[in-house]
Protein backbone atom coordinates (compact mmCIF):
# COMPACT_ATOMS: atom_id res chain seq x y z
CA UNK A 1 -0.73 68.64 153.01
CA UNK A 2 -2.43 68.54 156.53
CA UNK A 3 -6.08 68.02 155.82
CA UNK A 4 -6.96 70.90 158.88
CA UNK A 5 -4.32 73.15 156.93
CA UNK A 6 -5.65 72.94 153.97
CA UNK A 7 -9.58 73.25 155.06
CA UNK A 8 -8.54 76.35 156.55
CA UNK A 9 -6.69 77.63 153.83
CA UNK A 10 -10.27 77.06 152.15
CA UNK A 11 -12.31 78.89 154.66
CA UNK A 12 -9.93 81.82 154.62
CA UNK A 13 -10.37 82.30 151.09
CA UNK A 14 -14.15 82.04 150.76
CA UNK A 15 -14.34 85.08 153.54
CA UNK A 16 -12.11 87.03 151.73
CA UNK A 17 -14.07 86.75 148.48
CA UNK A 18 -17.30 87.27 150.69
CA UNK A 19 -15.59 90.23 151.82
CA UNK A 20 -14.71 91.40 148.80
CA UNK A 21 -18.13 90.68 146.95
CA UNK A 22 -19.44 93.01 149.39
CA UNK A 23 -17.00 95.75 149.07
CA UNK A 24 -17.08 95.37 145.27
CA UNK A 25 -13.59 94.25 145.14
CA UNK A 26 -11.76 91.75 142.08
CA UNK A 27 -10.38 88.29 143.59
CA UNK A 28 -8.30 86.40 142.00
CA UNK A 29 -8.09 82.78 141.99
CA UNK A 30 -4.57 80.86 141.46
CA UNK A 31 -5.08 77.40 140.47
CA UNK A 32 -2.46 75.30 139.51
CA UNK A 33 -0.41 76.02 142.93
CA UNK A 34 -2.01 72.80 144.14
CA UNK A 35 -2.28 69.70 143.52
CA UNK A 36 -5.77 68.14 143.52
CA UNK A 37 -4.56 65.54 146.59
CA UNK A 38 -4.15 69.64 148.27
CA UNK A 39 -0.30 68.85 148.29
CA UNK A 40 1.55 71.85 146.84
CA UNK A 41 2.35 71.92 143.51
CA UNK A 42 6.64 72.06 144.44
CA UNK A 43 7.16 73.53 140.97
CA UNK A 44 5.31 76.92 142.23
CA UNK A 45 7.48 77.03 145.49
CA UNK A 46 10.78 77.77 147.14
CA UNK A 47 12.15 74.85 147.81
CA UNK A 48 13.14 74.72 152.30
CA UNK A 49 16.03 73.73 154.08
CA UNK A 50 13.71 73.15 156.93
CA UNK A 51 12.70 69.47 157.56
CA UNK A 52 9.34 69.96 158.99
CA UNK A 53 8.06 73.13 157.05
CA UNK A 54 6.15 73.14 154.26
CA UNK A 55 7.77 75.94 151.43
CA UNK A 56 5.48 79.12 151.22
CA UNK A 57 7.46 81.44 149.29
CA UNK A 58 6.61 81.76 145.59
CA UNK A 59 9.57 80.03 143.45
CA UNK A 60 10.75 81.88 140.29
CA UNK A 61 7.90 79.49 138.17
CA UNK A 62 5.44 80.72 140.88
CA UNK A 63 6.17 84.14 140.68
CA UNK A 64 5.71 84.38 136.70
CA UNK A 65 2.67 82.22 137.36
CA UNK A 66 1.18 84.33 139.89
CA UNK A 67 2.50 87.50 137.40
CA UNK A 68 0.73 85.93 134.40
CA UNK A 69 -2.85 85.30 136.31
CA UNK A 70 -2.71 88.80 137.94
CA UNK A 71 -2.37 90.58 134.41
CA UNK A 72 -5.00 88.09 132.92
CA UNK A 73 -7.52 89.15 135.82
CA UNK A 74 -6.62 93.12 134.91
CA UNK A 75 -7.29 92.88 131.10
CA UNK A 76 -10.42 91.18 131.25
């Protein structure tokens, strides 16, 4: 993954949880849907016929992933 792209991808989230520590909001954290290089994990994606975009859609693996961490985050 592009080292810019995935720096902002970073900075994105931590506003978000700043925002939502002040609003008293939950965020949730998915690990898993990257690799620690910051490649995505291709398991957890649609795979693209497009040659120079990188997959963003949730595959079916990604969407019980994403399913399973949500419903973890609500029963705690």
């Amino acid at each position: 993954m592009d080292p810019y792209f995935n720096r902002a991808i970073r900075y994105i989230n931590s506003r978000i949880l700043a925002l939502c520590k002040v609003y008293d909001m939950g965020f949730i954290q998915h690990g898993g849907f990257l690799h620690y290089n910051g490649d995505l994990n291709e398991k957890y994606f649609s795979p693209s016929e497009w040659k120079l975009w990188k997959p963003l859609h949730p595959s079916h693996d990604g969407v019980r992933a994403l399913e399973r961490n949500i419903k973890r985050h609500l029963d705690a």
